[in-house]
Protein backbone atom coordinates (compact mmCIF):
# COMPACT_ATOMS: atom_id res chain seq x y z
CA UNK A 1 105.00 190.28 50.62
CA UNK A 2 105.71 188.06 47.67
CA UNK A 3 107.37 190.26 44.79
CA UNK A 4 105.98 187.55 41.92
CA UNK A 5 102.78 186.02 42.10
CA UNK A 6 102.36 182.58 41.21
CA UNK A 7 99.15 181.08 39.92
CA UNK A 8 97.29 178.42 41.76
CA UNK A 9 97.51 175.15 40.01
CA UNK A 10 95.17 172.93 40.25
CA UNK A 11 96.83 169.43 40.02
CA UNK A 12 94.83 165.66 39.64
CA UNK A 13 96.61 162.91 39.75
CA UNK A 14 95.50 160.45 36.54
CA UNK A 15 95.98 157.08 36.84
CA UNK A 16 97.43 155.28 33.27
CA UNK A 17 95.05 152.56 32.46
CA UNK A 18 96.42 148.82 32.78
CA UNK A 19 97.70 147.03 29.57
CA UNK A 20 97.43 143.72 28.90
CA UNK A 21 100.34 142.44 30.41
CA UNK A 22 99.43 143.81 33.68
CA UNK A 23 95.76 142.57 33.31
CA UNK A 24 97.60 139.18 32.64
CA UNK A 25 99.98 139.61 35.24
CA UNK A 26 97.30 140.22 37.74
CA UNK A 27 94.96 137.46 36.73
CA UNK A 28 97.91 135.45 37.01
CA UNK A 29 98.64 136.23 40.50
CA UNK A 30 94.94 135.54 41.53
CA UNK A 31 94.31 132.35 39.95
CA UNK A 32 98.02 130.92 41.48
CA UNK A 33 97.05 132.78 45.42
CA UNK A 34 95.88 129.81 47.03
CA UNK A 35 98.49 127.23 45.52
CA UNK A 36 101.15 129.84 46.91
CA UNK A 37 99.63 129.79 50.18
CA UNK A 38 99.69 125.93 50.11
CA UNK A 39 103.57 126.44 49.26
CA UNK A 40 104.21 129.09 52.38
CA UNK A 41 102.07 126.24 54.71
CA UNK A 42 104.14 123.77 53.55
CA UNK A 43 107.13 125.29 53.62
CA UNK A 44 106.81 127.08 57.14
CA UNK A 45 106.29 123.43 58.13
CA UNK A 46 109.33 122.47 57.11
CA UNK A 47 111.26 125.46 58.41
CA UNK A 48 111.73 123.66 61.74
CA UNK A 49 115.52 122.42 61.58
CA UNK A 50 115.15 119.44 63.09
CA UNK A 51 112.53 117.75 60.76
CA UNK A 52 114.59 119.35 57.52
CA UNK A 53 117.53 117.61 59.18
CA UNK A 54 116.32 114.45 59.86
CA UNK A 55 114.45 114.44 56.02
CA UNK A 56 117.68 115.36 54.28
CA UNK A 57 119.92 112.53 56.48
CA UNK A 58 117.40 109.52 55.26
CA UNK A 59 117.15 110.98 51.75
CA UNK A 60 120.77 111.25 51.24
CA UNK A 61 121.86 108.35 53.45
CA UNK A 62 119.56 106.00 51.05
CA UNK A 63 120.93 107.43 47.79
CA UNK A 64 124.45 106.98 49.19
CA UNK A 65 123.51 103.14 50.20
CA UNK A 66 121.85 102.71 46.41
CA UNK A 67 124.58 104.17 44.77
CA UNK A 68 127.17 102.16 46.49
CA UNK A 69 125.19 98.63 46.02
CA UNK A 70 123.46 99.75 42.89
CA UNK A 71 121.36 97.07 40.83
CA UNK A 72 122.97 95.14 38.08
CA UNK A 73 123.56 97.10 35.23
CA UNK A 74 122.05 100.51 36.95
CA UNK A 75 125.17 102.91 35.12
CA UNK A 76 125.00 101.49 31.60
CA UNK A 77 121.17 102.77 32.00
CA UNK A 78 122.26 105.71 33.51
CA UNK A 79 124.70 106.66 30.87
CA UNK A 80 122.29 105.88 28.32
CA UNK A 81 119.54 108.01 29.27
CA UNK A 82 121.76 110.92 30.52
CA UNK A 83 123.47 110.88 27.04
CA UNK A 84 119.81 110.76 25.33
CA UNK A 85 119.61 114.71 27.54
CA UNK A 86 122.93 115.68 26.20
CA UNK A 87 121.77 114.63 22.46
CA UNK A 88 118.62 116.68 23.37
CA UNK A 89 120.40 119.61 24.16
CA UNK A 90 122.38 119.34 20.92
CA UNK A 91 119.13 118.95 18.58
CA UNK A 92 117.44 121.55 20.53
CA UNK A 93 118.94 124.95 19.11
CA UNK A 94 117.03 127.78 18.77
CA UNK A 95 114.20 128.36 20.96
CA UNK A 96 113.73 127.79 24.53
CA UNK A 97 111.43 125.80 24.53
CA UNK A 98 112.97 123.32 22.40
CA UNK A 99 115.76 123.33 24.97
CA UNK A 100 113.30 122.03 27.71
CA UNK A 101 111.14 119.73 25.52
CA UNK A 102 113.90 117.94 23.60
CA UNK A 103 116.47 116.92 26.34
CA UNK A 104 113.62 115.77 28.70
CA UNK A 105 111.52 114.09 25.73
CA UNK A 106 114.46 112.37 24.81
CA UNK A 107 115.61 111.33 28.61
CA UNK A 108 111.94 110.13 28.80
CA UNK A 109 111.98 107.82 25.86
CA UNK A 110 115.47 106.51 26.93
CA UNK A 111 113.76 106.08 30.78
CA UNK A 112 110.32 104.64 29.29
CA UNK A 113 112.55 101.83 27.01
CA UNK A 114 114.84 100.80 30.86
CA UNK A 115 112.08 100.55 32.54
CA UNK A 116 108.69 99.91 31.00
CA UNK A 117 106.87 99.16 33.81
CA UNK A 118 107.06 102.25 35.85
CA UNK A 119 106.56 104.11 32.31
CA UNK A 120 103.05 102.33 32.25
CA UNK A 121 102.34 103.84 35.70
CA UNK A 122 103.36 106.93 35.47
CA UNK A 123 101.26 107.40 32.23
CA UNK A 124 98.15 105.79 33.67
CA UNK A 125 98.38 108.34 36.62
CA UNK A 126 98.92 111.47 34.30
């Protein structure tokens, strides 16, 4: 026999109410669902080795063949619109988002003013 008695408890388990961030959080997740599944398709396609292989050998052997006969006057452009990011990143203390907008704003501009034509396209398309 017990020398102290204890008292029954009777316990219920409460669950806290979501907040907004974990409404937002969840909405989140359901809206994105079926572009992530997309991704993990995708993906799991390319998860055999020999197709990631044979991808990654054309795309790097053509960049090595462009870079080695590039067209005339390809690095002055180059160094033009990289140094248009760096000048971005410079103007673009503070906030974050100024460190994303700036630099690529900038590097578009520089881009757009090389090479107009593809600028046109890519703007009709978006």
């Amino acid at each position: 026999l017990s020398l102290y008695t204890s008292p029954a408890r009777e316990t219920k388990y409460v669950e806290n109410p979501q907040t907004q961030l974990e409404e937002g959080v969840s909405h989140l997740r359901h809206v994105m669902e079926p572009y992530t599944a997309w991704c993990q398709v995708s993906l799991s396609c390319l998860s055999n080795k020999n197709l990631t292989q044979a991808l990654c050998s054309d795309f790097f052997s053509e960049g090595c063949g462009f870079l080695q006969n590039p067209p005339a006057g390809f690095y002055p452009r180059l160094g033009v619109i990289g140094f248009a990011g760096i000048v971005g990143l410079f103007l673009a203390r503070g906030s974050k988002i100024k460190k994303l907008v700036y630099p690529a704003g900038l590097m578009g501009i520089g881009a757009s003013m090389y090479y107009p034509q593809q600028a046109v396209s890519i703007a009709k398309v978006s």
